[in-house]
N, C-alpha and C. Protein backbone atom coordinates (compact mmCIF):
# COMPACT_ATOMS: atom_id res chain seq x y z
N UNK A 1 178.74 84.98 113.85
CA UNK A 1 177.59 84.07 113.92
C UNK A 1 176.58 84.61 114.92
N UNK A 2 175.13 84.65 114.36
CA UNK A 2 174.06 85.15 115.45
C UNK A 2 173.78 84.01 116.72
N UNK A 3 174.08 84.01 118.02
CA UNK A 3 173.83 82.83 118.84
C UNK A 3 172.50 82.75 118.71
N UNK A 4 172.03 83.98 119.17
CA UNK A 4 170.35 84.39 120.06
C UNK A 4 169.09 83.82 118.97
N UNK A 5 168.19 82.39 119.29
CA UNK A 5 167.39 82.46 118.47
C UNK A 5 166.53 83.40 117.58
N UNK A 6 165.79 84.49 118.87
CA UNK A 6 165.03 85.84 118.03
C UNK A 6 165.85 86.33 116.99
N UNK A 7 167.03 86.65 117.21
CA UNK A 7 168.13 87.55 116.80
C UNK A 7 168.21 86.71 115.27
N UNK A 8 168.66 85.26 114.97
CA UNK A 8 168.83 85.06 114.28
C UNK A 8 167.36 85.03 113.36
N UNK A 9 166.22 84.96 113.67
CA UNK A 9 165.15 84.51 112.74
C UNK A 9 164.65 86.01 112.09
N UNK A 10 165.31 86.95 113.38
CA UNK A 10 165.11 88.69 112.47
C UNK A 10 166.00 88.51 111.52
N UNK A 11 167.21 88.13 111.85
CA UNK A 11 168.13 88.16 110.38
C UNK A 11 167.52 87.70 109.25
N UNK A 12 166.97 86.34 109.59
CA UNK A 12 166.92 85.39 108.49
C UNK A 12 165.95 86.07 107.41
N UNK A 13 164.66 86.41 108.34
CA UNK A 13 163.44 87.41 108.04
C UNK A 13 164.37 88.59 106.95
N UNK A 14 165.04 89.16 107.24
CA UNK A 14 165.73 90.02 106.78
C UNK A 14 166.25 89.85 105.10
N UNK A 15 166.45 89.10 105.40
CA UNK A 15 167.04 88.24 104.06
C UNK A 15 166.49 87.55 103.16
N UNK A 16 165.49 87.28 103.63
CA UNK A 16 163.69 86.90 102.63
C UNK A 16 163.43 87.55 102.18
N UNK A 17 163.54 89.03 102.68
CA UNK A 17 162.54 90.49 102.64
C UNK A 17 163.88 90.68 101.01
N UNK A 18 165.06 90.11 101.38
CA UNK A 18 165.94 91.09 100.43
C UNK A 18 165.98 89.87 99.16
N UNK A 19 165.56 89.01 99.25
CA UNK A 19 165.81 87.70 98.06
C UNK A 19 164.71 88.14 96.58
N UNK A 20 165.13 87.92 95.81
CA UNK A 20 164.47 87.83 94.80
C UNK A 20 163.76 86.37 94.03
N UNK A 21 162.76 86.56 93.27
CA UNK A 21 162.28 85.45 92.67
C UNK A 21 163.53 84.81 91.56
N UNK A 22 163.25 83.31 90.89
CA UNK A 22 163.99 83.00 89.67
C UNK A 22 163.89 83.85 88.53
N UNK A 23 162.52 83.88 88.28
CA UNK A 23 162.01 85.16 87.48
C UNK A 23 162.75 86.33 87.31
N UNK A 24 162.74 87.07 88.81
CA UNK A 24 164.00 88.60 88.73
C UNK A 24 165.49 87.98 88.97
N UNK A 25 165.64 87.42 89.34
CA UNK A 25 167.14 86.69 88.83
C UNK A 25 167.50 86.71 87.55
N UNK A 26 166.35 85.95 86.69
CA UNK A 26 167.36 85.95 85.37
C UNK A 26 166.83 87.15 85.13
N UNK A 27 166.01 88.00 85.02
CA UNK A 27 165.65 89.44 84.35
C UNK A 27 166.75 90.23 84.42
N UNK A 28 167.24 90.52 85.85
CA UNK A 28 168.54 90.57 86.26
C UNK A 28 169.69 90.32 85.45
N UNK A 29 170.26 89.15 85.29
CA UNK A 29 171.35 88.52 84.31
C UNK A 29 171.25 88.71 83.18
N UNK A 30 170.00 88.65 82.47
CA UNK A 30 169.68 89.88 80.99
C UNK A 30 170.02 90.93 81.02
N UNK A 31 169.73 91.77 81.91
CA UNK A 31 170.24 93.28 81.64
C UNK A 31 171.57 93.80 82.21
N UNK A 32 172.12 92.26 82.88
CA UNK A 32 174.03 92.76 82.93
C UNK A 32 174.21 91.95 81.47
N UNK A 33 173.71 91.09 80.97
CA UNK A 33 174.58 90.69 79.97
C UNK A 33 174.28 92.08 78.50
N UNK A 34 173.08 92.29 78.53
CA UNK A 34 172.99 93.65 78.30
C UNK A 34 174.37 94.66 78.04
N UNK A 35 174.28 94.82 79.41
CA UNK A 35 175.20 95.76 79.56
C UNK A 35 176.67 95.59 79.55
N UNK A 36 177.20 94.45 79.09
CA UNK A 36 178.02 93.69 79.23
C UNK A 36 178.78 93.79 81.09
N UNK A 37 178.02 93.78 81.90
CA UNK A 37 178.78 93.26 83.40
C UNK A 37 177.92 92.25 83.96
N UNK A 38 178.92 92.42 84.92
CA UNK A 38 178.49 90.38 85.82
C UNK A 38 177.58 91.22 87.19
N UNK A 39 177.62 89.89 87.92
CA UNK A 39 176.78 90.48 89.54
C UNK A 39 178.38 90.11 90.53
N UNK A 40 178.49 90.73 91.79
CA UNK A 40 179.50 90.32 92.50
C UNK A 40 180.66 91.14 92.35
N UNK A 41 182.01 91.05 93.32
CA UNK A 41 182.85 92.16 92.89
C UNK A 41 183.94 92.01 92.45
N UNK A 42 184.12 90.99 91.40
CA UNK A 42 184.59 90.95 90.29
C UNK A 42 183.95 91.00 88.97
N UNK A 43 184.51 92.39 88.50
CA UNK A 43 183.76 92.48 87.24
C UNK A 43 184.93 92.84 86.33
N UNK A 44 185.72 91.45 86.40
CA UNK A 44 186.89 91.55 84.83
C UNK A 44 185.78 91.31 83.60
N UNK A 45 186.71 91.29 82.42
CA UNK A 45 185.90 90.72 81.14
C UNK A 45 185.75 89.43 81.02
N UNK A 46 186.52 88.57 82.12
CA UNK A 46 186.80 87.26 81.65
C UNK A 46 184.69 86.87 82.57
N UNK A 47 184.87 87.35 83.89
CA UNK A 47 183.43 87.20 84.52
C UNK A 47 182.24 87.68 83.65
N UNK A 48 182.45 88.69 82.88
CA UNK A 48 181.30 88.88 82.18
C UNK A 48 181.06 88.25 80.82
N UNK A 49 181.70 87.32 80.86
CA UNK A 49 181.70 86.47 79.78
C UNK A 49 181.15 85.20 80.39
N UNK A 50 181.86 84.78 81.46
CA UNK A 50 181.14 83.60 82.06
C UNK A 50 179.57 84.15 82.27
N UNK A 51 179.04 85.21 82.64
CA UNK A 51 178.13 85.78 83.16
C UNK A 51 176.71 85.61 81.49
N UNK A 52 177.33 85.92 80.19
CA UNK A 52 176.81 86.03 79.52
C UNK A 52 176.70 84.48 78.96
N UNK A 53 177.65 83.25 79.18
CA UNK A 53 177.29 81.90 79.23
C UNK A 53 176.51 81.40 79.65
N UNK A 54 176.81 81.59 81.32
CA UNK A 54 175.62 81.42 82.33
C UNK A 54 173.97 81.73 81.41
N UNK A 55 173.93 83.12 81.32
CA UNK A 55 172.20 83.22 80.51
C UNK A 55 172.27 82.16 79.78
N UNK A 56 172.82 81.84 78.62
CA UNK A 56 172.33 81.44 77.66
C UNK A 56 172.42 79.56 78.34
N UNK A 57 173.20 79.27 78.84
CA UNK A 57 172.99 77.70 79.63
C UNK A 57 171.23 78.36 80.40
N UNK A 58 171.14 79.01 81.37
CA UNK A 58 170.05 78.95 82.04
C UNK A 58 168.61 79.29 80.88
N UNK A 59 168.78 79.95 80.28
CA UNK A 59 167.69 79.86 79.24
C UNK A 59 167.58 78.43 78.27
N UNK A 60 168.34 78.40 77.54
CA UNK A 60 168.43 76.50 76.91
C UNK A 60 168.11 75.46 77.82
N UNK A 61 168.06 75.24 79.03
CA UNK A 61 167.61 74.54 80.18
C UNK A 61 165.99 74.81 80.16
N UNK A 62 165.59 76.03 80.41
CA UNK A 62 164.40 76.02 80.71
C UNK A 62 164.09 75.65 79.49
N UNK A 63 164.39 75.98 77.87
CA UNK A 63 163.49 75.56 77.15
C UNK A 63 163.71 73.99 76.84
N UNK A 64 164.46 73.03 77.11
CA UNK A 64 164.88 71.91 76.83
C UNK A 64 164.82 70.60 78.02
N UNK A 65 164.31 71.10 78.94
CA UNK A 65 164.06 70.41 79.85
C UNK A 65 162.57 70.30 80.73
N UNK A 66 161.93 69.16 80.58
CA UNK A 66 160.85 68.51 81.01
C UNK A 66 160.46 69.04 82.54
N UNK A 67 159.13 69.98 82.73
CA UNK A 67 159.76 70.80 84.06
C UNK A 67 158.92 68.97 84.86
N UNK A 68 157.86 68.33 83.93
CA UNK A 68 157.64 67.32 85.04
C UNK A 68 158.08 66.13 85.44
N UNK A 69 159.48 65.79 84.60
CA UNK A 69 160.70 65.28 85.58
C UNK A 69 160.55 65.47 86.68
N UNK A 70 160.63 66.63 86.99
CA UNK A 70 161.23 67.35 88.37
C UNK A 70 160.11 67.03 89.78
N UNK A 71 158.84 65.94 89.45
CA UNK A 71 157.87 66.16 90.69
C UNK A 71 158.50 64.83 91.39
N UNK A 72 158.32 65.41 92.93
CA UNK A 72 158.56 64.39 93.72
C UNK A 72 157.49 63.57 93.56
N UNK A 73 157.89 62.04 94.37
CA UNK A 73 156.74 60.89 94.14
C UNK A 73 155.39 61.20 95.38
N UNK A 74 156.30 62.00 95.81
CA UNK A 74 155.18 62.57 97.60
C UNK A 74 154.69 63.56 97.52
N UNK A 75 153.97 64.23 98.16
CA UNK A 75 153.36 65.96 98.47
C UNK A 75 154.04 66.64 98.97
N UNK A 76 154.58 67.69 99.04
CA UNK A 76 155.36 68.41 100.07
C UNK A 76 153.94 69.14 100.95
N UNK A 77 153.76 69.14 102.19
CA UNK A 77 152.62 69.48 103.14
C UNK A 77 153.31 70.35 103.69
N UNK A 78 154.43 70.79 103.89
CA UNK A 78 155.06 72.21 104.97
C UNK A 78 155.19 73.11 103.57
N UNK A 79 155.73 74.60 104.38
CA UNK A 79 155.89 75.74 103.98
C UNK A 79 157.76 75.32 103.98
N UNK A 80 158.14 75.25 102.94
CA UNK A 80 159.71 75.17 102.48
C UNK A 80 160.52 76.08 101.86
N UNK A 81 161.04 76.92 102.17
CA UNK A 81 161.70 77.91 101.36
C UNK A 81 162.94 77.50 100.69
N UNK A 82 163.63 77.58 99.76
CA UNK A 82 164.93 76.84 99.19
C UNK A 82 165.64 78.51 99.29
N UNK A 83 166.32 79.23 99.84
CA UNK A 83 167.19 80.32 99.97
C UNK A 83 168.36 80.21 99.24
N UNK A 84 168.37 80.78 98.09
CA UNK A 84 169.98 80.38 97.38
C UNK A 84 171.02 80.92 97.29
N UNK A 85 172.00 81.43 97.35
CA UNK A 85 173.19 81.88 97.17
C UNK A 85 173.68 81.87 95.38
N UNK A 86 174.01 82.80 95.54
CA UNK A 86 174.55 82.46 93.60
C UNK A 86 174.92 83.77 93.42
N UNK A 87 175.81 83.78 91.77
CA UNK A 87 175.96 84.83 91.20
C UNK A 87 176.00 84.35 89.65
N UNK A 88 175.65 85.58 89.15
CA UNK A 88 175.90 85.55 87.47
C UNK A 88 176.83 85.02 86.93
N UNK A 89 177.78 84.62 87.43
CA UNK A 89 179.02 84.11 86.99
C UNK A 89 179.32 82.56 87.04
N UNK A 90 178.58 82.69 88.24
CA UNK A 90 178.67 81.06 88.40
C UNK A 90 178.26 80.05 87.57
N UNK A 91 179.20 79.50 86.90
CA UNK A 91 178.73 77.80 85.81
C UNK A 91 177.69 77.36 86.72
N UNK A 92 178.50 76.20 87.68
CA UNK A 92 177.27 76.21 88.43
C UNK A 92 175.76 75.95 89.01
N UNK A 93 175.90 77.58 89.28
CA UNK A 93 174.91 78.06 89.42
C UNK A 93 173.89 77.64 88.42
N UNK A 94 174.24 78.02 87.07
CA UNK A 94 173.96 78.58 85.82
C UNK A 94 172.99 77.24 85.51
N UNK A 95 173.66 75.66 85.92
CA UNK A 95 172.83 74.78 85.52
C UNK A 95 172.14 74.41 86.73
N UNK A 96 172.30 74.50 87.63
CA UNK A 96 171.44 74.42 88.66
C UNK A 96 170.18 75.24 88.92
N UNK A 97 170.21 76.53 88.69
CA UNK A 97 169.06 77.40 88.97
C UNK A 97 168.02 77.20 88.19
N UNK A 98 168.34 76.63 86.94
CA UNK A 98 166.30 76.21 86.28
C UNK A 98 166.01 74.93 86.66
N UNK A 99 166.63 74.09 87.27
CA UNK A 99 166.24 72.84 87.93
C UNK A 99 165.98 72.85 89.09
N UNK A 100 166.28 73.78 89.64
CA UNK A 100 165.75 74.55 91.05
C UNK A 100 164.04 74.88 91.26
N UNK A 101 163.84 75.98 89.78
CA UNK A 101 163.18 76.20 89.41
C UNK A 101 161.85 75.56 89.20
N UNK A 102 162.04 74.61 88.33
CA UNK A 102 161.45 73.35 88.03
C UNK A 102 161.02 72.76 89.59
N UNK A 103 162.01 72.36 90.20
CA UNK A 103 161.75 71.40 91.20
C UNK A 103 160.62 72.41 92.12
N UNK A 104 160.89 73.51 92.31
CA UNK A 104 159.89 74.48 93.30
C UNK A 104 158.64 74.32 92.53
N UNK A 105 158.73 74.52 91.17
CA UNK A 105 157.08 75.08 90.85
C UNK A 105 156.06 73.40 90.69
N UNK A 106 156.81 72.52 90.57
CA UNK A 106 156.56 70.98 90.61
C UNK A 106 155.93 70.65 91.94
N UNK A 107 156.34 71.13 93.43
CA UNK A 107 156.56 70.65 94.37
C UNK A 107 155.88 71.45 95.74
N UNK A 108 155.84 72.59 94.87
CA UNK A 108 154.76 73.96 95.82
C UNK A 108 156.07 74.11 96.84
N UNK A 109 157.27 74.46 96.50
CA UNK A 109 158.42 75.00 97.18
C UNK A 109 158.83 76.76 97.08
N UNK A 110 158.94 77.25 97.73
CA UNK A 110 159.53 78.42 97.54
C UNK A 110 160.64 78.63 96.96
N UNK A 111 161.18 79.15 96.08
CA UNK A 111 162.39 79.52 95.34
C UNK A 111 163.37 80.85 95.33
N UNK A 112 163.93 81.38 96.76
CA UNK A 112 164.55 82.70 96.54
C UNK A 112 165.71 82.96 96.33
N UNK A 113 166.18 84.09 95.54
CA UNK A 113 167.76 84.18 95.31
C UNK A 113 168.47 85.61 95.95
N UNK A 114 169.62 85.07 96.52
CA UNK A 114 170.37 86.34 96.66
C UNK A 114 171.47 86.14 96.50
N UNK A 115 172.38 87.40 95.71
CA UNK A 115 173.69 87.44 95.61
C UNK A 115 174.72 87.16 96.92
N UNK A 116 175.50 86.23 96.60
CA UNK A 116 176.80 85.89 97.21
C UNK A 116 177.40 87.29 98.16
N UNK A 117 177.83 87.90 97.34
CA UNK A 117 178.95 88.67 97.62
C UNK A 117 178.09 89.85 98.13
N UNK A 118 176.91 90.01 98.40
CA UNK A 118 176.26 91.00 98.67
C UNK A 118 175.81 90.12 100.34
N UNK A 119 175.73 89.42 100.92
CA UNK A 119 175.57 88.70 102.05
C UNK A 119 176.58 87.68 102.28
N UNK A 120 177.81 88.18 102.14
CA UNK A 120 179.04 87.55 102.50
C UNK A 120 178.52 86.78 104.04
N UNK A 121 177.95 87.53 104.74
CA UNK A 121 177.45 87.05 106.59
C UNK A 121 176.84 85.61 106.25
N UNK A 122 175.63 85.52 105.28
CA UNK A 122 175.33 84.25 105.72
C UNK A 122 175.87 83.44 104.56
N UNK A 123 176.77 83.72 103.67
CA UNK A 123 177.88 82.89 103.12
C UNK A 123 178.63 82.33 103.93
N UNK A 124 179.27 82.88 104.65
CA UNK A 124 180.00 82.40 105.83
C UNK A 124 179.65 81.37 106.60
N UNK A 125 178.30 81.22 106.49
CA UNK A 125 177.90 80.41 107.68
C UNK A 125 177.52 78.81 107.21
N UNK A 126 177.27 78.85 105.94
CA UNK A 126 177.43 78.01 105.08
C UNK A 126 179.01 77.03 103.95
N UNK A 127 179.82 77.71 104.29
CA UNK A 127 181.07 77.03 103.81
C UNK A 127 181.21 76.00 103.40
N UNK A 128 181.95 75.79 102.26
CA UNK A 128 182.01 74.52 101.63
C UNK A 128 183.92 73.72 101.89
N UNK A 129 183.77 72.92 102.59
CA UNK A 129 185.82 73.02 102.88
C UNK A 129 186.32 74.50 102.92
N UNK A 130 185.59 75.05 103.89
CA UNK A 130 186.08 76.30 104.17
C UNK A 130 185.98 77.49 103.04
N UNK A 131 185.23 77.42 101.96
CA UNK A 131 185.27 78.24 100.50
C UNK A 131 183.84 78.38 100.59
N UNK A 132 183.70 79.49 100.14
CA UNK A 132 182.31 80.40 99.40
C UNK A 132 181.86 79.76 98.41
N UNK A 133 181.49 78.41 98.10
CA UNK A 133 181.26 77.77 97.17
C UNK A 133 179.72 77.86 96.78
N UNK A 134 179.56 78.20 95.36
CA UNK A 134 178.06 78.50 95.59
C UNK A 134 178.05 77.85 93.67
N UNK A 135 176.60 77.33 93.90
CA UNK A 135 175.37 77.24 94.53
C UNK A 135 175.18 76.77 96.02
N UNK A 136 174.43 77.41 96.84
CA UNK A 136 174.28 76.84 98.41
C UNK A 136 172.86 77.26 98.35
N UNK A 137 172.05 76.21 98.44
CA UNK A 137 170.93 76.15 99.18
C UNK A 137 170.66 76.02 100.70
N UNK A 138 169.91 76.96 100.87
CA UNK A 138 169.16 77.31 102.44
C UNK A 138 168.06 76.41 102.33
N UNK A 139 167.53 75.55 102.82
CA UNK A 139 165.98 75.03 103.56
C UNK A 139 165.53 75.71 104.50
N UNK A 140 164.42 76.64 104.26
CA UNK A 140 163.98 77.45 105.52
C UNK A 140 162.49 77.15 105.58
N UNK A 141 162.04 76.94 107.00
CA UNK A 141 160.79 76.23 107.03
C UNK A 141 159.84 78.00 107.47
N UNK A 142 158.50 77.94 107.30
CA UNK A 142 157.42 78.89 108.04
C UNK A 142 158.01 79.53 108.95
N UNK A 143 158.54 78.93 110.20
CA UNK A 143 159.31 79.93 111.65
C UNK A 143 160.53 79.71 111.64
N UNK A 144 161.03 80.32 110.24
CA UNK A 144 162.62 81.01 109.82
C UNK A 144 163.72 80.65 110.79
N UNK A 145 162.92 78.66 110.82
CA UNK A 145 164.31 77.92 110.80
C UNK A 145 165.21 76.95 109.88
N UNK A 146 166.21 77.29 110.20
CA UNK A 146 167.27 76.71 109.06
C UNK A 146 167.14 75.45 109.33
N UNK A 147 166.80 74.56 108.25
CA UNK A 147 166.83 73.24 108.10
C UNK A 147 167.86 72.58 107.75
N UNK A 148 168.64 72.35 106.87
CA UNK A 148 169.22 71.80 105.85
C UNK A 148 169.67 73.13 104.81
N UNK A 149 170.91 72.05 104.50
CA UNK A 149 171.60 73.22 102.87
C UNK A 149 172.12 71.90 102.01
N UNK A 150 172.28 72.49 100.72
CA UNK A 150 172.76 72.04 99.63
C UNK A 150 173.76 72.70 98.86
N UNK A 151 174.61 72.18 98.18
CA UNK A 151 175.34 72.60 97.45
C UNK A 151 177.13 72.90 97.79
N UNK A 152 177.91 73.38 96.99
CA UNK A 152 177.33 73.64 95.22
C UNK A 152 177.34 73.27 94.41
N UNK A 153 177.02 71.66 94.16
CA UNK A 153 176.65 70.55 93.11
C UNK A 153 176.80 69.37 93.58
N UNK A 154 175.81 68.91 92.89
CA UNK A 154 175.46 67.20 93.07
C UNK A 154 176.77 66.87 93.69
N UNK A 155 176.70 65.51 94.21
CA UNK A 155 177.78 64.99 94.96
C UNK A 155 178.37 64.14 93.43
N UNK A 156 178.55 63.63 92.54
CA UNK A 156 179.07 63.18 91.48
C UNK A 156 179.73 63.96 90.89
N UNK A 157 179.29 65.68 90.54
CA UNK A 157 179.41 66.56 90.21
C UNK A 157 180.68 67.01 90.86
N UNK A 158 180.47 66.92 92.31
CA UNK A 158 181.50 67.46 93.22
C UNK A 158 182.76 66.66 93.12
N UNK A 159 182.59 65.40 92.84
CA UNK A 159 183.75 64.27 93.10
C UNK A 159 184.23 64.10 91.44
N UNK A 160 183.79 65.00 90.31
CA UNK A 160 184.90 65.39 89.25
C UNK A 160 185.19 66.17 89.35
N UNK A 161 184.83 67.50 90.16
CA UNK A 161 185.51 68.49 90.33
C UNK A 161 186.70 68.41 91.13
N UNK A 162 186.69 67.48 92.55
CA UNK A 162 187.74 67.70 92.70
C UNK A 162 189.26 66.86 92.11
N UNK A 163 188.94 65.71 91.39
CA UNK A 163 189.87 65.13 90.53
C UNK A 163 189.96 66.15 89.78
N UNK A 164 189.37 67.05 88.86
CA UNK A 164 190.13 67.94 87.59
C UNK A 164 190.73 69.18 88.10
N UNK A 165 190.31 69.59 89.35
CA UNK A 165 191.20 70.82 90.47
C UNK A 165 192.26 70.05 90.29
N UNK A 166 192.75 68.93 90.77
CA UNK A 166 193.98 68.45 90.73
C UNK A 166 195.06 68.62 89.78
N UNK A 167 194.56 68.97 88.65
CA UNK A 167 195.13 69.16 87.27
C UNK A 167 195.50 70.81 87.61
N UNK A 168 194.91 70.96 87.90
CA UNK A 168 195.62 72.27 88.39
C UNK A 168 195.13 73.54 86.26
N UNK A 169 194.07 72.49 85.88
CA UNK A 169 193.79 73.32 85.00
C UNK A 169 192.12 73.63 84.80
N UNK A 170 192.15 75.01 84.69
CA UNK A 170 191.11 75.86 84.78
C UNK A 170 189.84 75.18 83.84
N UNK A 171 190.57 75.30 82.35
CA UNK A 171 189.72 74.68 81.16
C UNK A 171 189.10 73.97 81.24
N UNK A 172 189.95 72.72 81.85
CA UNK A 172 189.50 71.28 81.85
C UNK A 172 188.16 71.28 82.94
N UNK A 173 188.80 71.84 84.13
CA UNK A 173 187.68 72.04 85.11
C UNK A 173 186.05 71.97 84.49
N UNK A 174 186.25 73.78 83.39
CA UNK A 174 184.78 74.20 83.15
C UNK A 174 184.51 73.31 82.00
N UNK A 175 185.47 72.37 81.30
CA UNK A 175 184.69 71.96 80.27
C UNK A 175 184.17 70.48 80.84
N UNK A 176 185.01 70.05 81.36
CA UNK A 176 184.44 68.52 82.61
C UNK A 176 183.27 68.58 82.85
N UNK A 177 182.96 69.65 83.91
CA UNK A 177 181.16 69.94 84.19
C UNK A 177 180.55 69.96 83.35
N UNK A 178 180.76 71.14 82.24
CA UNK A 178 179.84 71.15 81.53
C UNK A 178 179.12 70.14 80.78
N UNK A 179 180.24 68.88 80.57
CA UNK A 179 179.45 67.66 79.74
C UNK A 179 178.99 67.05 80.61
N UNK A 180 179.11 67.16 82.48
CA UNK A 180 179.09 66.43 82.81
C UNK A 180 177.12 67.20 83.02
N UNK A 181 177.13 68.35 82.91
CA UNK A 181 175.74 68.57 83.61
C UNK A 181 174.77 68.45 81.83
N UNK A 182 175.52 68.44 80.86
CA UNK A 182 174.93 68.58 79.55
C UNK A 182 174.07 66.89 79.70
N UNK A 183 175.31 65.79 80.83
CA UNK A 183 174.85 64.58 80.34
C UNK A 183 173.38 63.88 81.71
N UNK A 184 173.77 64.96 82.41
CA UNK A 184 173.01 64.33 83.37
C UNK A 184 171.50 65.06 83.61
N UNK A 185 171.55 66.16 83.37
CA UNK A 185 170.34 67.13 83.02
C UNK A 185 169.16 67.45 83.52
N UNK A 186 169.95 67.51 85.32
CA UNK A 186 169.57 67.89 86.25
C UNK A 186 169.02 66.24 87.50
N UNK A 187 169.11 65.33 86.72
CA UNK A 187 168.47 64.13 87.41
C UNK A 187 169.41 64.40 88.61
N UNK A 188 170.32 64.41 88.58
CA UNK A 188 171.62 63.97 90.26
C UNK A 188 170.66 65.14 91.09
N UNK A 189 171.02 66.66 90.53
CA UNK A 189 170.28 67.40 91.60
C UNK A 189 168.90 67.28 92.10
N UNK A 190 167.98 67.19 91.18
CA UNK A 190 166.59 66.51 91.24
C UNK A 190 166.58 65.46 92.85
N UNK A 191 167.04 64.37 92.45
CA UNK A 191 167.67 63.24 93.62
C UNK A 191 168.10 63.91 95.03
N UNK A 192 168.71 64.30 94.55
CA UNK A 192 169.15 65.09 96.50
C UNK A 192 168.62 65.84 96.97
N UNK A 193 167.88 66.80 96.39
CA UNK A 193 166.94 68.06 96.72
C UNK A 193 165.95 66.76 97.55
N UNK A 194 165.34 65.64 96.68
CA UNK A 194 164.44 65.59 96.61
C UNK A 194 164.37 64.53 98.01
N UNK A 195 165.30 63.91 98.36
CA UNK A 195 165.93 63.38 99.26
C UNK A 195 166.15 64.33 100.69
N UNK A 196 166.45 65.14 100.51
CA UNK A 196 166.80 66.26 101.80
C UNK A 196 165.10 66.34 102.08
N UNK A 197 164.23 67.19 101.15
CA UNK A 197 162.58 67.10 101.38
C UNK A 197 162.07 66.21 102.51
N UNK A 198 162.31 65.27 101.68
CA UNK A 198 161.51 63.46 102.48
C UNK A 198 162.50 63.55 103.54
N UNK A 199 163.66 63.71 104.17
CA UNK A 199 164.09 63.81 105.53
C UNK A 199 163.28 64.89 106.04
N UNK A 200 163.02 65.77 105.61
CA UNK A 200 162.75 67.27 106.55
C UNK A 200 161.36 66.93 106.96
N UNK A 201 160.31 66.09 105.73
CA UNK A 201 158.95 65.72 106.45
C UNK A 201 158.73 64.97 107.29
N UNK A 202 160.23 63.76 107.35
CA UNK A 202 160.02 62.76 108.70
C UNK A 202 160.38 63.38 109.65
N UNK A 203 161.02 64.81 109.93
CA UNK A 203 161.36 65.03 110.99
C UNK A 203 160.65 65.54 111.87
């Protein structure tokens, strides 16, 4: 962990400089599914299959979903960066990142992505019950301080996941979410993003 304020806001700086847009994200995930591999360092066949799901959920989203749902009822007046964590593989991720999307270009938010497993450091610093759980959103304001994080799914989202972990089966897990994000279609995340915002402007 960086103690030293300077120290940490060069990092953070650092890591802006290395993030990519949503845009080169999925351009990105096209040309591993392309190539048939994933992002991250597991690259079985079973990941590049989730990897080639992932596209096609994150593309059907953008074309099937209302991006002006996604405006808050307020202005956002600061400089907000949303810093994300993710990989190609990630379910997820996969429905979260065009509602991300949406919500930034709605809201005049910044939207950057960087691989997981390629900044394990500030994975770490973010933990979910102690796990690399990602989607994880960063809130980073103008003077590359850490505000707030999110993730890696709605809190409803989170509380069937961990009842179907219990089952101790994999399937059930990815097919649970999936109806569960097919049924909700981004409103839960919408809500909390949008909720964390309106705290960060009263503060």
């Amino acid at each position: 962990m960086i103690q030293l304020e300077t120290d940490r806001k060069q990092w953070m700086a650092a890591k802006l400089k290395a993030s990519m847009s949503f845009e080169d994200y999925l351009k990105e995930v096209e040309q591993q599914v392309k190539a048939s591999k994933t992002s991250g360092l597991n690259q079985s066949a079973e990941y590049v299959e989730y990897t080639k799901m992932g596209y096609q959920r994150m593309t059907r989203w953008l074309k099937t979903l209302n991006p002006e749902q996604f405006a808050f009822d307020f202005s956002v007046d600061k400089k907000i960066t949303m810093l994300t964590l993710t990989e190609s593989w990630c379910g997820d991720a996969a429905h979260v990142s065009p509602v991300l999307h949406y919500i930034s270009l709605q809201n005049g938010l910044s939207l950057r992505f960087l691989y997981r497993d390629q900044h394990l450091d500030l994975m770490d610093e973010y933990l979910t019950n102690g796990g690399r759980s990602i989607p994880k959103v960063i809130f980073i304001d103008e003077q590359l301080n850490e505000l707030a994080s999110w993730g890696p799914r709605p809190a409803h989202a989170q509380e069937l996941y961990i009842r179907l972990k219990a089952t101790g089966d994999v399937q059930k897990i990815i097919h649970g979410l999936q109806m569960w994000y097919n049924k909700d279609k981004g409103a839960c995340t919408k809500l909390e993003i949008e909720t964390i915002i309106r705290n960060l402007l009263k503060a």
